[in-house]
PDB file of N, CA and C in Angstrom:
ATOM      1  N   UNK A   1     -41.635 -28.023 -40.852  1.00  0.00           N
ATOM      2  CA  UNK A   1     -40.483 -27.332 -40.290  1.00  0.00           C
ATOM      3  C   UNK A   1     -39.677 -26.625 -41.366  1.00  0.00           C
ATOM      4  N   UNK A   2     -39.950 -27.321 -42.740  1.00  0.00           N
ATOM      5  CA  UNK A   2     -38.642 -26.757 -43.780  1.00  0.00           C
ATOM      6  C   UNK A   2     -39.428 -25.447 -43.827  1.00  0.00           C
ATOM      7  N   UNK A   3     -40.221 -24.847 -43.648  1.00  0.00           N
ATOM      8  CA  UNK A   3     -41.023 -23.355 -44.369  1.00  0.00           C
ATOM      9  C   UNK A   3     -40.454 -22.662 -42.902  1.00  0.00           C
ATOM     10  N   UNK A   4     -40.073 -23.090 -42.119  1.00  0.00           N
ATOM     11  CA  UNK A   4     -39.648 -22.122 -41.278  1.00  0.00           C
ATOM     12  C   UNK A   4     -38.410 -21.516 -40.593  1.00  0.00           C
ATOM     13  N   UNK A   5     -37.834 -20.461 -41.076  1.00  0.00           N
ATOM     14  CA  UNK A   5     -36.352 -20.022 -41.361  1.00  0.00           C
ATOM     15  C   UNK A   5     -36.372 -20.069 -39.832  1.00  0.00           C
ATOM     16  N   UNK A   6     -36.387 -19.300 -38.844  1.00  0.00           N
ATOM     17  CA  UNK A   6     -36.204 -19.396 -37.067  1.00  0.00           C
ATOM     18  C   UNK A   6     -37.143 -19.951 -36.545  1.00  0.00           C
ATOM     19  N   UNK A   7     -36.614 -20.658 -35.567  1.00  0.00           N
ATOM     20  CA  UNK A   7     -37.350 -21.241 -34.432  1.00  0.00           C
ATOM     21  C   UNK A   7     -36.925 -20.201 -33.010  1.00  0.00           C
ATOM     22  N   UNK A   8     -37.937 -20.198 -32.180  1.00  0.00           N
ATOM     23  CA  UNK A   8     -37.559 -19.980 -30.880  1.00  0.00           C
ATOM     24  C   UNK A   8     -37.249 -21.144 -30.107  1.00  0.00           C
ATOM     25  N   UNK A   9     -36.767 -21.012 -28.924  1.00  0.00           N
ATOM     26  CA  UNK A   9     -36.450 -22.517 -27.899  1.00  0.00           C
ATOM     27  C   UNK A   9     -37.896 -22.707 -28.029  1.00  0.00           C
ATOM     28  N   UNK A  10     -38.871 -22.436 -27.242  1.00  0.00           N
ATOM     29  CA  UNK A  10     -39.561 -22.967 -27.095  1.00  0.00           C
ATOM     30  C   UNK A  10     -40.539 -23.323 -28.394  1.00  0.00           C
ATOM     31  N   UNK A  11     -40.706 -23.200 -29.496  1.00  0.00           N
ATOM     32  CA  UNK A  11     -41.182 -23.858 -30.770  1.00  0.00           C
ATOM     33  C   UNK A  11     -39.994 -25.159 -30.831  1.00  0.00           C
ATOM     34  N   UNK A  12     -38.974 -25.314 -30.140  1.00  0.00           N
ATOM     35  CA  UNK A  12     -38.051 -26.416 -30.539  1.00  0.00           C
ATOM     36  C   UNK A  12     -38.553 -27.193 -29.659  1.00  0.00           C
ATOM     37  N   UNK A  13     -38.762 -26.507 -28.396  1.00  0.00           N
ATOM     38  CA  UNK A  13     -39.369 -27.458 -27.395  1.00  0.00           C
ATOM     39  C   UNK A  13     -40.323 -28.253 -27.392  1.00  0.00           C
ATOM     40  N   UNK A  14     -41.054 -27.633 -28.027  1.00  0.00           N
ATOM     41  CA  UNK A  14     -42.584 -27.826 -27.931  1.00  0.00           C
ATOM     42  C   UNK A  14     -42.643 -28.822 -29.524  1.00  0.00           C
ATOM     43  N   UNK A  15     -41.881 -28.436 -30.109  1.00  0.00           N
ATOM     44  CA  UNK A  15     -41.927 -29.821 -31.452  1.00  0.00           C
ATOM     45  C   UNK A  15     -41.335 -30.948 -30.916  1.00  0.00           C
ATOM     46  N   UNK A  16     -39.934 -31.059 -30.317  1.00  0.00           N
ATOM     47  CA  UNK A  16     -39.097 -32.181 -29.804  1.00  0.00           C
ATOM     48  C   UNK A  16     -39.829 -32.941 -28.806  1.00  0.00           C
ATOM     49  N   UNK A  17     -41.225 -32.281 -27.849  1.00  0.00           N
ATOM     50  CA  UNK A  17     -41.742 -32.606 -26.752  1.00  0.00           C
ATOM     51  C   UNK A  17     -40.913 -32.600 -25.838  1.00  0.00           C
ATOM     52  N   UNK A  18     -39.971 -31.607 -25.558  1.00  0.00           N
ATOM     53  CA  UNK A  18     -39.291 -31.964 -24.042  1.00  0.00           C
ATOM     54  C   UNK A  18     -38.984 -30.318 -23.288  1.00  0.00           C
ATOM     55  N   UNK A  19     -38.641 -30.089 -22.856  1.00  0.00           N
ATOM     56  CA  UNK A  19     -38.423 -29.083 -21.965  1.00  0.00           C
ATOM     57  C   UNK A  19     -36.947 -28.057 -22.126  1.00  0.00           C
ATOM     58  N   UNK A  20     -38.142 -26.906 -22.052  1.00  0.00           N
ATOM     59  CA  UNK A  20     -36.508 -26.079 -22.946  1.00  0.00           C
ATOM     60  C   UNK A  20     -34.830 -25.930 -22.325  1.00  0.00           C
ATOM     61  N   UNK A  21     -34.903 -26.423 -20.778  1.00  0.00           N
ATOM     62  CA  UNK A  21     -33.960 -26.570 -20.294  1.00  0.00           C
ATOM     63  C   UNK A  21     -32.748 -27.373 -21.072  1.00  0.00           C
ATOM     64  N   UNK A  22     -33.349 -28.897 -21.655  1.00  0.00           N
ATOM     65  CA  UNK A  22     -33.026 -30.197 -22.308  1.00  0.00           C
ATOM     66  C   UNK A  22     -32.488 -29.092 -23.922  1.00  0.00           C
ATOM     67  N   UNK A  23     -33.263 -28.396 -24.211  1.00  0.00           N
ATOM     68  CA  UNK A  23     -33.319 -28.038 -25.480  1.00  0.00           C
ATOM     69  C   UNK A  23     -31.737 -26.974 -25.460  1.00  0.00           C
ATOM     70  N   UNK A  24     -31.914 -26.311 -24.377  1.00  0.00           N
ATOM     71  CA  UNK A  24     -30.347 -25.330 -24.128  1.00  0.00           C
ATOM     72  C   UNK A  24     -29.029 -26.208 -24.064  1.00  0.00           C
ATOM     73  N   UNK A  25     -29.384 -27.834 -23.152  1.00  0.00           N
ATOM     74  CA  UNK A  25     -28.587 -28.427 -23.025  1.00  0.00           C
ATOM     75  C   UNK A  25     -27.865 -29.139 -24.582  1.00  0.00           C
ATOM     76  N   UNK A  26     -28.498 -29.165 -25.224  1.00  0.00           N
ATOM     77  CA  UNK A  26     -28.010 -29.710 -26.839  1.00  0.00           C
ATOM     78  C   UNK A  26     -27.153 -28.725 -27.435  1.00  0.00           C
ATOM     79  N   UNK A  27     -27.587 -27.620 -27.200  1.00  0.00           N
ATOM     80  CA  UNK A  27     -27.424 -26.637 -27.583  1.00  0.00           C
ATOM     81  C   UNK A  27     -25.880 -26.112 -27.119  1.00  0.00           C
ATOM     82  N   UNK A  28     -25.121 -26.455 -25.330  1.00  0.00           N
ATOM     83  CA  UNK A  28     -24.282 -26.382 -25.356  1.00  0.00           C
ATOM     84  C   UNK A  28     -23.421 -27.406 -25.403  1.00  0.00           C
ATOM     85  N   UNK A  29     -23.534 -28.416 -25.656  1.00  0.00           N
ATOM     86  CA  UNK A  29     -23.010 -29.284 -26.268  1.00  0.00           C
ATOM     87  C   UNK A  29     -22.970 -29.653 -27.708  1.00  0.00           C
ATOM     88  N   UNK A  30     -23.408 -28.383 -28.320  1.00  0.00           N
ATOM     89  CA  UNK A  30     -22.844 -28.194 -29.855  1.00  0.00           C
ATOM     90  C   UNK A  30     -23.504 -29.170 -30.034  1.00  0.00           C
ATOM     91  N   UNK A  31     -24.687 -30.145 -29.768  1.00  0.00           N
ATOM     92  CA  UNK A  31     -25.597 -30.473 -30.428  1.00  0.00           C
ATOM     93  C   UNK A  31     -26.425 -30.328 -31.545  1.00  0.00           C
ATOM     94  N   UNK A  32     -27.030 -29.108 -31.213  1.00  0.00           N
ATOM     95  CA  UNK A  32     -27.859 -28.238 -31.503  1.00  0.00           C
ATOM     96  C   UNK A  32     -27.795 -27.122 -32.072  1.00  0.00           C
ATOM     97  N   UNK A  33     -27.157 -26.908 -33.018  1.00  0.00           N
ATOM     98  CA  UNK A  33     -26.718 -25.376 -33.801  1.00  0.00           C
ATOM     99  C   UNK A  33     -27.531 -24.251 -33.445  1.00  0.00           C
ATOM    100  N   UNK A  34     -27.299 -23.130 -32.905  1.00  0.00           N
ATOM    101  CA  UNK A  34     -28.593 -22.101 -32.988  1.00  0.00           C
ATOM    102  C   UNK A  34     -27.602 -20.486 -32.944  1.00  0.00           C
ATOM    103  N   UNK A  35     -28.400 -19.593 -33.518  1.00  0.00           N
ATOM    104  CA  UNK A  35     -27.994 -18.209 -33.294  1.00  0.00           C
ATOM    105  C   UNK A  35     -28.219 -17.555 -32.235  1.00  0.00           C
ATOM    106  N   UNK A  36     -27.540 -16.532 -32.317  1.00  0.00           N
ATOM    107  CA  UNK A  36     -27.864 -15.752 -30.963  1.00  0.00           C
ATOM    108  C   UNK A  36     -28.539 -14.359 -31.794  1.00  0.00           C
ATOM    109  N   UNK A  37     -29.318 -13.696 -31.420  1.00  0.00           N
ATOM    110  CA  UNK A  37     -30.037 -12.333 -32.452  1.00  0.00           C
ATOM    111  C   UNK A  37     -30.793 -11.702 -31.493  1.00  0.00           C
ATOM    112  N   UNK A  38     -29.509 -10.604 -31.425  1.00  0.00           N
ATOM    113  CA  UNK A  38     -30.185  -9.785 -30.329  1.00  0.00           C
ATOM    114  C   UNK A  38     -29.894 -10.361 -28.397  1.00  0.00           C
ATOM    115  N   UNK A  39     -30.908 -10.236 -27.790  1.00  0.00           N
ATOM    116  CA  UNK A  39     -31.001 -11.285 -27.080  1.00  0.00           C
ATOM    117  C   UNK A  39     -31.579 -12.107 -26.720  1.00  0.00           C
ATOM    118  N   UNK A  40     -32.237 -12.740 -28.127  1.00  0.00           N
ATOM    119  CA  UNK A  40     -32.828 -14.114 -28.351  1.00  0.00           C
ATOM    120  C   UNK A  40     -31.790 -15.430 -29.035  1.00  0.00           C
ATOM    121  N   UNK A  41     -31.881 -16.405 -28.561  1.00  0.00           N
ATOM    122  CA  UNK A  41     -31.429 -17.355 -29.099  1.00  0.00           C
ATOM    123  C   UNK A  41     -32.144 -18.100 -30.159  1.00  0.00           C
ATOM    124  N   UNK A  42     -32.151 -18.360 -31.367  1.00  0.00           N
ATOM    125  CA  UNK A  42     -33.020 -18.813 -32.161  1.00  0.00           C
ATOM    126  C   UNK A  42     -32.531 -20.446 -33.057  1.00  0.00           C
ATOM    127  N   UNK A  43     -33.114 -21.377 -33.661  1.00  0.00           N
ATOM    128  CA  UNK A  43     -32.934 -22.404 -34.292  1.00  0.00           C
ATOM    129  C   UNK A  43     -33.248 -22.120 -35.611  1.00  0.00           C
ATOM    130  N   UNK A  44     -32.449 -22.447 -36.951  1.00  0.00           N
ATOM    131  CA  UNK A  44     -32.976 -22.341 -38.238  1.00  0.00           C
ATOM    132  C   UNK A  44     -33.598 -24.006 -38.253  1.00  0.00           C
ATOM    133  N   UNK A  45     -34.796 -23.622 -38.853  1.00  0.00           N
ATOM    134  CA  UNK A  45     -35.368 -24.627 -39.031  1.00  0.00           C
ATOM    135  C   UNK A  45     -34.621 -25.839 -39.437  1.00  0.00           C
ATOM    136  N   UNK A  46     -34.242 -25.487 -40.814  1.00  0.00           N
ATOM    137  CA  UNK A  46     -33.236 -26.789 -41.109  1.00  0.00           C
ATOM    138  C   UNK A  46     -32.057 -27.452 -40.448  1.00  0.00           C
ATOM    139  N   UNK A  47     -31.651 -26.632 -39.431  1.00  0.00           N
ATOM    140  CA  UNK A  47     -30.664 -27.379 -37.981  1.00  0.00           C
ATOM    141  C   UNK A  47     -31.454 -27.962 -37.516  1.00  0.00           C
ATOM    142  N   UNK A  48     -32.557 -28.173 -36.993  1.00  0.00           N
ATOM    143  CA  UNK A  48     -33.249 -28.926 -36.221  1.00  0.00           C
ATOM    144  C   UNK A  48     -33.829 -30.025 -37.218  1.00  0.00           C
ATOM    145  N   UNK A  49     -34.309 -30.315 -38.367  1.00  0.00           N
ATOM    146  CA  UNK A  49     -34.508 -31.314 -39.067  1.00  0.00           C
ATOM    147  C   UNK A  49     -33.145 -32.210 -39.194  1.00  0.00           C
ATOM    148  N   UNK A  50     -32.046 -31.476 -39.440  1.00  0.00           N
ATOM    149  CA  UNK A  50     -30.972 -31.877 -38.975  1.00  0.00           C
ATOM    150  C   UNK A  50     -30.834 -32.986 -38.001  1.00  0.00           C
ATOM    151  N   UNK A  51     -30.789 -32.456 -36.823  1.00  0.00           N
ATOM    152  CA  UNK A  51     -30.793 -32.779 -35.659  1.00  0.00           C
ATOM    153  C   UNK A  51     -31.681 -33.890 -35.339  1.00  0.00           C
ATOM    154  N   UNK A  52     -33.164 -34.129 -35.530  1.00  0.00           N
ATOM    155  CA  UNK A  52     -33.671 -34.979 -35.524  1.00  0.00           C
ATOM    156  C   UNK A  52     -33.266 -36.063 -36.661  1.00  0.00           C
ATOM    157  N   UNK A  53     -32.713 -35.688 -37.774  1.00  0.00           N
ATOM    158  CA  UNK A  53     -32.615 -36.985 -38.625  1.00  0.00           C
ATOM    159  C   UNK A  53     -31.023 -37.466 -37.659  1.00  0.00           C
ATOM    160  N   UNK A  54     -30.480 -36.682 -36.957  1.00  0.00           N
ATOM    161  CA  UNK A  54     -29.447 -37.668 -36.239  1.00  0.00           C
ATOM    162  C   UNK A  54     -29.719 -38.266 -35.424  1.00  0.00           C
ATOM    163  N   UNK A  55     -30.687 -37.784 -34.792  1.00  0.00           N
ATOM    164  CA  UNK A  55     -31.672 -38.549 -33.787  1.00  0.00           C
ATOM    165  C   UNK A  55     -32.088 -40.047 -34.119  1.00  0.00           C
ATOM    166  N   UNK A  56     -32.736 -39.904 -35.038  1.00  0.00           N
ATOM    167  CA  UNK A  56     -33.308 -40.680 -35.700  1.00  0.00           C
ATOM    168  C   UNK A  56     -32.229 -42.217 -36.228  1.00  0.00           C
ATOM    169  N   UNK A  57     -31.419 -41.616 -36.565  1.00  0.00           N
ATOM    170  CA  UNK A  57     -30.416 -42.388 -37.215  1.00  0.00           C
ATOM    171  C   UNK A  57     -29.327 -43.288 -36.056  1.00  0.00           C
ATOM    172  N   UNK A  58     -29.883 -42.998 -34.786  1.00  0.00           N
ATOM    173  CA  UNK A  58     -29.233 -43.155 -33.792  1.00  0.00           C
ATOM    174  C   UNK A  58     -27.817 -42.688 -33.733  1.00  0.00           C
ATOM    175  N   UNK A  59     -27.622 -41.290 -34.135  1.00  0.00           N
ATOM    176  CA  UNK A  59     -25.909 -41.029 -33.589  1.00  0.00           C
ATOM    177  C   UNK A  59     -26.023 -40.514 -32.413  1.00  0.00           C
ATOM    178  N   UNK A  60     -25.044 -39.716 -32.066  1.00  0.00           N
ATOM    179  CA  UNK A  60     -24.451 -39.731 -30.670  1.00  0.00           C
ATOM    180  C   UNK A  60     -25.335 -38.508 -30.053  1.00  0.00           C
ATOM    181  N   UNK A  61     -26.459 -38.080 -30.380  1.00  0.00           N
ATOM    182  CA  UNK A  61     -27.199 -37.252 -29.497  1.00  0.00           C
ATOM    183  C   UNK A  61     -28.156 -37.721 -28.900  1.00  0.00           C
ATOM    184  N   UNK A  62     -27.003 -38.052 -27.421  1.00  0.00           N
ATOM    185  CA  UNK A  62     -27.798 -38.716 -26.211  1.00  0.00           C
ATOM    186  C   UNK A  62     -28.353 -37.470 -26.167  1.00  0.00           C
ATOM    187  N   UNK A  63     -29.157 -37.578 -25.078  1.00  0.00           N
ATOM    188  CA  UNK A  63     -30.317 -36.980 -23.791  1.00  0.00           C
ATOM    189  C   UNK A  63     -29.246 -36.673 -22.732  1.00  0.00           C
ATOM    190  N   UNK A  64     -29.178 -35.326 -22.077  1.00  0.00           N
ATOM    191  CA  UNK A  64     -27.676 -35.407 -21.423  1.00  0.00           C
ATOM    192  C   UNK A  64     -28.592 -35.503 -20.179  1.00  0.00           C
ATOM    193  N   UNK A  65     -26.963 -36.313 -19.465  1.00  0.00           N
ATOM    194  CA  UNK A  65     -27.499 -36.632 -18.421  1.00  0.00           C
ATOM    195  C   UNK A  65     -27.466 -36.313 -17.108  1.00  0.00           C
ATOM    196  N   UNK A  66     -28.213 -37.367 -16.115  1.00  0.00           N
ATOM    197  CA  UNK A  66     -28.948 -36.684 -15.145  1.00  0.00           C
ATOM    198  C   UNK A  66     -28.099 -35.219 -14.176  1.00  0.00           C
ATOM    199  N   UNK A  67     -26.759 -35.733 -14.371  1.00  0.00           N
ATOM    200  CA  UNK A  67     -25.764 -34.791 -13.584  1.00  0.00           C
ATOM    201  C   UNK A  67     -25.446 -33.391 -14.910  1.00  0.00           C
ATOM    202  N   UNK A  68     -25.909 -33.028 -15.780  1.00  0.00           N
ATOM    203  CA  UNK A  68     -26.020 -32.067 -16.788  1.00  0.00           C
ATOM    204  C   UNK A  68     -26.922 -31.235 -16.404  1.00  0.00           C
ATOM    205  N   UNK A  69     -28.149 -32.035 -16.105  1.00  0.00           N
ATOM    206  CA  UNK A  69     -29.062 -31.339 -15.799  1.00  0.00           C
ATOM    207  C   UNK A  69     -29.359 -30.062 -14.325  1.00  0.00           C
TER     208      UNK A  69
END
C-alpha cells in the first residue's frame, strides 16, 4: 500500500474486503480521510494504512451501524 500515492473507493474496498458503500460511510464520519479530484473521490495510500493500524489497535473505528447504513 505504501508505493501507492491514490487509491480509488473501490481499491479501498476491495483491500479492506467490504463494500464501498461501508467504505463512503468511514469516510463521512471523518473516519477515513480522502480527497475529492475532480469528480473522483480518492484515498492516499498512507490514510488508509493509517486507518487500518487504528483498526487494528482497536480505537474507535466501529463498523457503522445498521441504521447508517
Amino acid at each position: 500500500m505504501a508505493n501507492e500515492l491514490l487509491l480509488t473507493i473501490d481499491d479501498v474496498a476491495e483491500r479492506l474486503y467490504m463494500c464501498r458503500s461501508v467504505v463512503y460511510r468511514y469516510i463521512r464520519r471523518d473516519q477515513l480521510p480522502s480527497l475529492k479530484i475532480g469528480g473522483s473521490r480518492r484515498v492516499l495510500g498512507r490514510e488508509l494504512e493509517a486507518f487500518v493500524e487504528r483498526l487494528r489497535d482497536g480505537d474507535s473505528c466501529e463498523q457503522p451501524s445498521r441504521a447508517e447504513r
